[in-house]
N, C-alpha and C. Protein backbone atom coordinates (compact mmCIF):
# COMPACT_ATOMS: atom_id res chain seq x y z
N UNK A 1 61.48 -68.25 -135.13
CA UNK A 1 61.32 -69.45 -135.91
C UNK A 1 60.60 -69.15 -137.23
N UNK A 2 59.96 -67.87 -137.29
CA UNK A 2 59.58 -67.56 -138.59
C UNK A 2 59.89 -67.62 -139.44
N UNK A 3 60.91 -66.63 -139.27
CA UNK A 3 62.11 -66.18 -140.36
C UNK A 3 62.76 -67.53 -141.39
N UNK A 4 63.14 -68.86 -140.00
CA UNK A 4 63.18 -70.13 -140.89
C UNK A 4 62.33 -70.74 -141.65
N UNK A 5 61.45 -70.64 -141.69
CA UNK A 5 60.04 -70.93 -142.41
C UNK A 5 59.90 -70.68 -143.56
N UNK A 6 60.21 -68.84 -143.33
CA UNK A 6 59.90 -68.14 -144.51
C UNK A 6 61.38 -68.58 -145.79
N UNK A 7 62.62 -68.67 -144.85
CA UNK A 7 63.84 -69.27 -145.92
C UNK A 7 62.84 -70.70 -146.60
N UNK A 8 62.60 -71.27 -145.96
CA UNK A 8 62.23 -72.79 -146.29
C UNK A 8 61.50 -72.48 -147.72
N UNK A 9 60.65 -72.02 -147.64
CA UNK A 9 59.35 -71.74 -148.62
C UNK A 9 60.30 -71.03 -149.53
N UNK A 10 60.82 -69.83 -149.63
CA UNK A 10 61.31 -69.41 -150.49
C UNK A 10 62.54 -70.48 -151.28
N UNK A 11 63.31 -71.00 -150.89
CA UNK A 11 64.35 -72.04 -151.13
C UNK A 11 63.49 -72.72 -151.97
N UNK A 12 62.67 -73.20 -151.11
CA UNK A 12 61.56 -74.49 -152.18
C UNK A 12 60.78 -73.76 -153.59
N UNK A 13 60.80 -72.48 -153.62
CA UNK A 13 60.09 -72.13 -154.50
C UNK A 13 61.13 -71.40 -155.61
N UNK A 14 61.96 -71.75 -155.04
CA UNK A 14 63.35 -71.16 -156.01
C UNK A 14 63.11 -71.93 -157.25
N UNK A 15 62.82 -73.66 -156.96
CA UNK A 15 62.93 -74.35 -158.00
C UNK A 15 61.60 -74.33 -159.36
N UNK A 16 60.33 -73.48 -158.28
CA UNK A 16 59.42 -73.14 -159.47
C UNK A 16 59.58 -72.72 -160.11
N UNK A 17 58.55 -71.79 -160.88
CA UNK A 17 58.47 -70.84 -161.98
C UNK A 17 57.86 -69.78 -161.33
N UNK A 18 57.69 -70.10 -159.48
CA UNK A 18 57.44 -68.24 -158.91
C UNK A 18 58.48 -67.56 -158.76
N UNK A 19 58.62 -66.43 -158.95
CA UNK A 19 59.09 -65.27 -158.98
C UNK A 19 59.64 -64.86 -157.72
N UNK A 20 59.79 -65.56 -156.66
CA UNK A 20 60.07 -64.79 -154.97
C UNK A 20 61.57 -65.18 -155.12
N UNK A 21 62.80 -65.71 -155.69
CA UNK A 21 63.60 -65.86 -155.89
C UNK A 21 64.11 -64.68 -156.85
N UNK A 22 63.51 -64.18 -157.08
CA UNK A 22 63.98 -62.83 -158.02
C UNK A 22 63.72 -61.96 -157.52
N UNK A 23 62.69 -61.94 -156.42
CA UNK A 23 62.04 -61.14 -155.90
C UNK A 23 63.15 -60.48 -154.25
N UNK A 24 63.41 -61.94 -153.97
CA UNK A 24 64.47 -61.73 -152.75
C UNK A 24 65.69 -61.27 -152.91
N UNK A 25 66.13 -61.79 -154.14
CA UNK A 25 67.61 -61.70 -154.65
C UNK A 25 67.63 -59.67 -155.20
N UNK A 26 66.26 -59.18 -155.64
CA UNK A 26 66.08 -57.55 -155.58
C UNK A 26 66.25 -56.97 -154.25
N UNK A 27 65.95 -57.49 -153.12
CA UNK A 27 65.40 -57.15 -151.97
C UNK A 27 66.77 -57.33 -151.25
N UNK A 28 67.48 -58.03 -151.58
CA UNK A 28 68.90 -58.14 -150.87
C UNK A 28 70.14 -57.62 -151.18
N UNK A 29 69.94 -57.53 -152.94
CA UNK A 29 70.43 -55.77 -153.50
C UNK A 29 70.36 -54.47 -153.04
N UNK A 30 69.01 -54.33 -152.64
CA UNK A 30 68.84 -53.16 -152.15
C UNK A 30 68.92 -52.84 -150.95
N UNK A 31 68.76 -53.92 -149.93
CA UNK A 31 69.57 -53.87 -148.77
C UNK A 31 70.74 -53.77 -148.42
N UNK A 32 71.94 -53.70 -149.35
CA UNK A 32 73.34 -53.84 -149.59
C UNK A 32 73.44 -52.72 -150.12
N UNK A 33 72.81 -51.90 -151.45
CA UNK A 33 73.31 -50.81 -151.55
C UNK A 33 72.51 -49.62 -150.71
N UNK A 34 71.70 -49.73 -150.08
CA UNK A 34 71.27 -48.50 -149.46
C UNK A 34 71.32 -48.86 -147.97
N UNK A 35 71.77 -50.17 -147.15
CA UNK A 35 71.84 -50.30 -145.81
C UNK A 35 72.49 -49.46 -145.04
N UNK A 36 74.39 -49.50 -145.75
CA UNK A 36 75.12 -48.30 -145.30
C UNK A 36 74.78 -47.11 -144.80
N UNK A 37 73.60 -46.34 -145.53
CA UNK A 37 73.39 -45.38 -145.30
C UNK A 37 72.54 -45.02 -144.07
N UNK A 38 71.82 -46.11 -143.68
CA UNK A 38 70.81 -46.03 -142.75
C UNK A 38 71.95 -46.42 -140.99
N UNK A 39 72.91 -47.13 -141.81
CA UNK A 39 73.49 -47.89 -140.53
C UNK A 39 73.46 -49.38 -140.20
N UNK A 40 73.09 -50.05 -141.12
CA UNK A 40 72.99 -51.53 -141.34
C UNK A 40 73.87 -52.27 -142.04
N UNK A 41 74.17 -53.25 -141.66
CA UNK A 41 75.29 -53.88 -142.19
C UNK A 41 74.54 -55.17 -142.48
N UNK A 42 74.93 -55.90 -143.17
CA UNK A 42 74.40 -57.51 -144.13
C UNK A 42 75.46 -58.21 -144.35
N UNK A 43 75.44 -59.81 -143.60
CA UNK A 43 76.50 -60.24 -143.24
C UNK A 43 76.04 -61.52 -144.31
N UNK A 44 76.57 -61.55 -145.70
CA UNK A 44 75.97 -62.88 -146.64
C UNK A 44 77.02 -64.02 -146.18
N UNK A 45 76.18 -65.01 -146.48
CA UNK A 45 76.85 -66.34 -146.05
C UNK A 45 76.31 -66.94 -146.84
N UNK A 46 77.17 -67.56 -147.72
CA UNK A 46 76.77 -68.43 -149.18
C UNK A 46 77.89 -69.78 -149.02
N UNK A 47 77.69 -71.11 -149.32
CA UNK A 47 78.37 -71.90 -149.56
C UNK A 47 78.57 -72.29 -150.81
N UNK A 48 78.28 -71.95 -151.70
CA UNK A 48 78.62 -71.81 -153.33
C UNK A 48 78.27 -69.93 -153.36
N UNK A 49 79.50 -68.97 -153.85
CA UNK A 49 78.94 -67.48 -154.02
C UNK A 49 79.38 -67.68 -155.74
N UNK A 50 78.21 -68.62 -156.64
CA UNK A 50 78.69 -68.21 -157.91
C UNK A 50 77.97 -67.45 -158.51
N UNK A 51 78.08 -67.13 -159.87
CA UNK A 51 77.58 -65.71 -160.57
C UNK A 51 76.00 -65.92 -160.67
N UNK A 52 75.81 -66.87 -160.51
CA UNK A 52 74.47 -67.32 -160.51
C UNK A 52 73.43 -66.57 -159.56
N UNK A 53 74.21 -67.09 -158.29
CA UNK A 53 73.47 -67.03 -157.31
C UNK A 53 73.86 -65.33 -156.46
N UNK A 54 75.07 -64.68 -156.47
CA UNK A 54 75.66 -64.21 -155.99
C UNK A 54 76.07 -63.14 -157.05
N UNK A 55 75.46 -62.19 -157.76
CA UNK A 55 75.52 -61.30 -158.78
C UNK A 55 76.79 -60.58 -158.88
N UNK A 56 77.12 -59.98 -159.72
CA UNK A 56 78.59 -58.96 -159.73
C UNK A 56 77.94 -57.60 -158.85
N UNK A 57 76.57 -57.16 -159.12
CA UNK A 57 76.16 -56.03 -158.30
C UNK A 57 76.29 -56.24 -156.65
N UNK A 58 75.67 -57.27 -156.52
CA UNK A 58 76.15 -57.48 -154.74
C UNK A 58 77.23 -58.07 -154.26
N UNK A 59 78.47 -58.33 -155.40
CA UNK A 59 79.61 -58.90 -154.82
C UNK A 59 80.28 -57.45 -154.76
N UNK A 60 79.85 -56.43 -155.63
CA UNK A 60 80.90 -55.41 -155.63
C UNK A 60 80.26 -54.63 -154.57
N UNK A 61 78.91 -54.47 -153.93
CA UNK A 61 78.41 -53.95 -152.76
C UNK A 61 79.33 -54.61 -151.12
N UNK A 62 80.02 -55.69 -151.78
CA UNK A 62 80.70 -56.16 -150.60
C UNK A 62 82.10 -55.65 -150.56
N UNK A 63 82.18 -54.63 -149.06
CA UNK A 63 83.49 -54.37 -149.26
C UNK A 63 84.34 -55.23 -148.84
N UNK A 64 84.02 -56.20 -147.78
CA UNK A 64 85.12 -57.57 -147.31
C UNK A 64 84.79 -58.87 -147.42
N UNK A 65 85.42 -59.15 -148.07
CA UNK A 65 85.35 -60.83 -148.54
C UNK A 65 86.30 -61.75 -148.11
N UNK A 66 85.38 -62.94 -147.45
CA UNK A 66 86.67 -63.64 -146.22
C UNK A 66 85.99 -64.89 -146.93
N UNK A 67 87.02 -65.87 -147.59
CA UNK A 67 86.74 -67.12 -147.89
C UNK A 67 87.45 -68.61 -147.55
N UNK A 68 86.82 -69.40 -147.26
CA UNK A 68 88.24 -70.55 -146.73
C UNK A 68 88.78 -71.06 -147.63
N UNK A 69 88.85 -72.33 -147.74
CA UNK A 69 89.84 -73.05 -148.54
C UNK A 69 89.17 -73.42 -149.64
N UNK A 70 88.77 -73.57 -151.15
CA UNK A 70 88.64 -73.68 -152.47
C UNK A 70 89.30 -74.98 -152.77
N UNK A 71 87.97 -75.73 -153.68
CA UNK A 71 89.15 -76.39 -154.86
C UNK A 71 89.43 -76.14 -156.11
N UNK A 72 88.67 -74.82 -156.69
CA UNK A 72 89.53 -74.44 -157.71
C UNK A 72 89.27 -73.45 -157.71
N UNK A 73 90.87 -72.43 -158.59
CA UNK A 73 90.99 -71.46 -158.72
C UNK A 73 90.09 -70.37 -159.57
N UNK A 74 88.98 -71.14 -160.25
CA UNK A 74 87.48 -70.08 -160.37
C UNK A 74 86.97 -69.59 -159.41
N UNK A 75 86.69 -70.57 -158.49
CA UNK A 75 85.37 -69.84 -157.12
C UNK A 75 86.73 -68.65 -156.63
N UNK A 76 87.97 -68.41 -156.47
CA UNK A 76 88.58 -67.85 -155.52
C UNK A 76 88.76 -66.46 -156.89
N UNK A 77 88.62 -66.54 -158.01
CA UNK A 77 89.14 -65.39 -158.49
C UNK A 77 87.77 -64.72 -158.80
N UNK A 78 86.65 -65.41 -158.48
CA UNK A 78 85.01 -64.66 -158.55
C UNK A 78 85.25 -63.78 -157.56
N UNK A 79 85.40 -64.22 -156.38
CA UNK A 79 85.10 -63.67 -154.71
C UNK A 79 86.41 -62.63 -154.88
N UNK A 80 87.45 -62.79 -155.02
CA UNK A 80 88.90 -61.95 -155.16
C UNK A 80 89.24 -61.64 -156.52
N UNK A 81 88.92 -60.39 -157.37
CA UNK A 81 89.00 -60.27 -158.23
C UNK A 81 90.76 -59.75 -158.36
N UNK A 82 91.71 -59.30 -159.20
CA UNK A 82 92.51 -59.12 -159.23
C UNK A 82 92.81 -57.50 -158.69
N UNK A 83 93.27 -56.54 -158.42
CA UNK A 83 93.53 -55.28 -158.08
C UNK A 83 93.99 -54.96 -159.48
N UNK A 84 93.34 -53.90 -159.63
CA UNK A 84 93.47 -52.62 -160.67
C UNK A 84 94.74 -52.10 -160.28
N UNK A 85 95.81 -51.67 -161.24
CA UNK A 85 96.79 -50.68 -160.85
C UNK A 85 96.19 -49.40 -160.79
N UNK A 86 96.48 -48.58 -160.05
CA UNK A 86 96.09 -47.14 -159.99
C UNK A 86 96.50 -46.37 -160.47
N UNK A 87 97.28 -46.45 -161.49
CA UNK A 87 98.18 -45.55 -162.40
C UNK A 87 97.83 -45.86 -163.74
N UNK A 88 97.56 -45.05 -164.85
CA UNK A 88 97.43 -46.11 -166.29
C UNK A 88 98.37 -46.85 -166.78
N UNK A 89 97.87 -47.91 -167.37
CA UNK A 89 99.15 -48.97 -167.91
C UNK A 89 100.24 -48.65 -169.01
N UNK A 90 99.79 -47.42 -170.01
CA UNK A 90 100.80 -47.31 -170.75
C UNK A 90 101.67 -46.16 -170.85
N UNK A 91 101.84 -45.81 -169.51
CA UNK A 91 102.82 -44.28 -168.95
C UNK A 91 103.70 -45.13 -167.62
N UNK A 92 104.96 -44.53 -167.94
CA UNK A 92 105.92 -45.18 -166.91
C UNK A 92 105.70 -44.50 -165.43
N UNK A 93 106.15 -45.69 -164.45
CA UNK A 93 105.82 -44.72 -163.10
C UNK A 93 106.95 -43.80 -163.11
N UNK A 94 107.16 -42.87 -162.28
CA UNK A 94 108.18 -41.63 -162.16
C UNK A 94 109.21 -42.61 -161.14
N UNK A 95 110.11 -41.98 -161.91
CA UNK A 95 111.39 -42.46 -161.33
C UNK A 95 111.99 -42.20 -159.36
N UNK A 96 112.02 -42.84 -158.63
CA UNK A 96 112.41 -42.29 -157.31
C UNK A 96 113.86 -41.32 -157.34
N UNK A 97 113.76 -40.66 -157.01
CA UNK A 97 114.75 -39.41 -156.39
C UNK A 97 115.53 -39.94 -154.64
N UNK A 98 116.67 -39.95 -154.83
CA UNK A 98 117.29 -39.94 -153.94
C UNK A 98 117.62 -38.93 -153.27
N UNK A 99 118.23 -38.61 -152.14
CA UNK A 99 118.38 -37.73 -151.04
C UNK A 99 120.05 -37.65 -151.22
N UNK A 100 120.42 -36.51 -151.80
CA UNK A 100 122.27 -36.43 -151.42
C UNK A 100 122.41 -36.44 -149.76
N UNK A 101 123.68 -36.81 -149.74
CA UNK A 101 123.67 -37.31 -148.05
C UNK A 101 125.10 -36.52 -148.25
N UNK A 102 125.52 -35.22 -147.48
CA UNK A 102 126.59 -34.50 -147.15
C UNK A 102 127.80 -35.06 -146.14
N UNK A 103 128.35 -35.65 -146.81
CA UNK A 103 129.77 -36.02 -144.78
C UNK A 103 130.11 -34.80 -145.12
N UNK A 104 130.42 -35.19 -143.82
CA UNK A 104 131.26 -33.70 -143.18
C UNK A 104 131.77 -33.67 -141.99
């Protein structure tokens, strides 16, 4: 029941001018990029994940992103950014080669 407590207070003090909202939001960075290594996993659960609240550093620390249904197409292209082609854009891909096929 602690742990709820301690959200409470921090939540409420988000809206001050203390610092534990900057302070947590460091602390949950760094739990995301160095957890992996220890063997820990961090399961975020946000009901608004905007840039605000939800940084580009710890969205890109997330390798799976599962979201429900949206009403607009901002919140869904924050969380799902578009895929990079893996090839550069201004060289053609190589042409496919076919297989001669012998009857006989």
């Amino acid at each position: 029941m602690r742990s709820w407590r301690a959200l409470r207070v921090a939540d409420s003090a988000s809206t001050t001018k203390d610092p534990i909202g900057k302070r947590i939001r460091a602390l949950i960075g760094r739990l995301l990029a160095e957890g992996a290594k220890a063997g820990y996993r961090l399961v975020l659960i946000v009901q608004r994940a905007e840039a605000a609240i939800v940084g580009a550093f710890e969205r890109a620390m997330c390798s799976l992103r599962i979201s429900f249904r949206t009403d607009n197409r901002a919140s869904v292209e924050l969380l799902h950014p578009a895929p990079r082609p893996s090839w550069p854009t201004n060289t053609r891909r190589p042409a496919r080669r076919r297989a001669a096929v012998r009857s006989g």
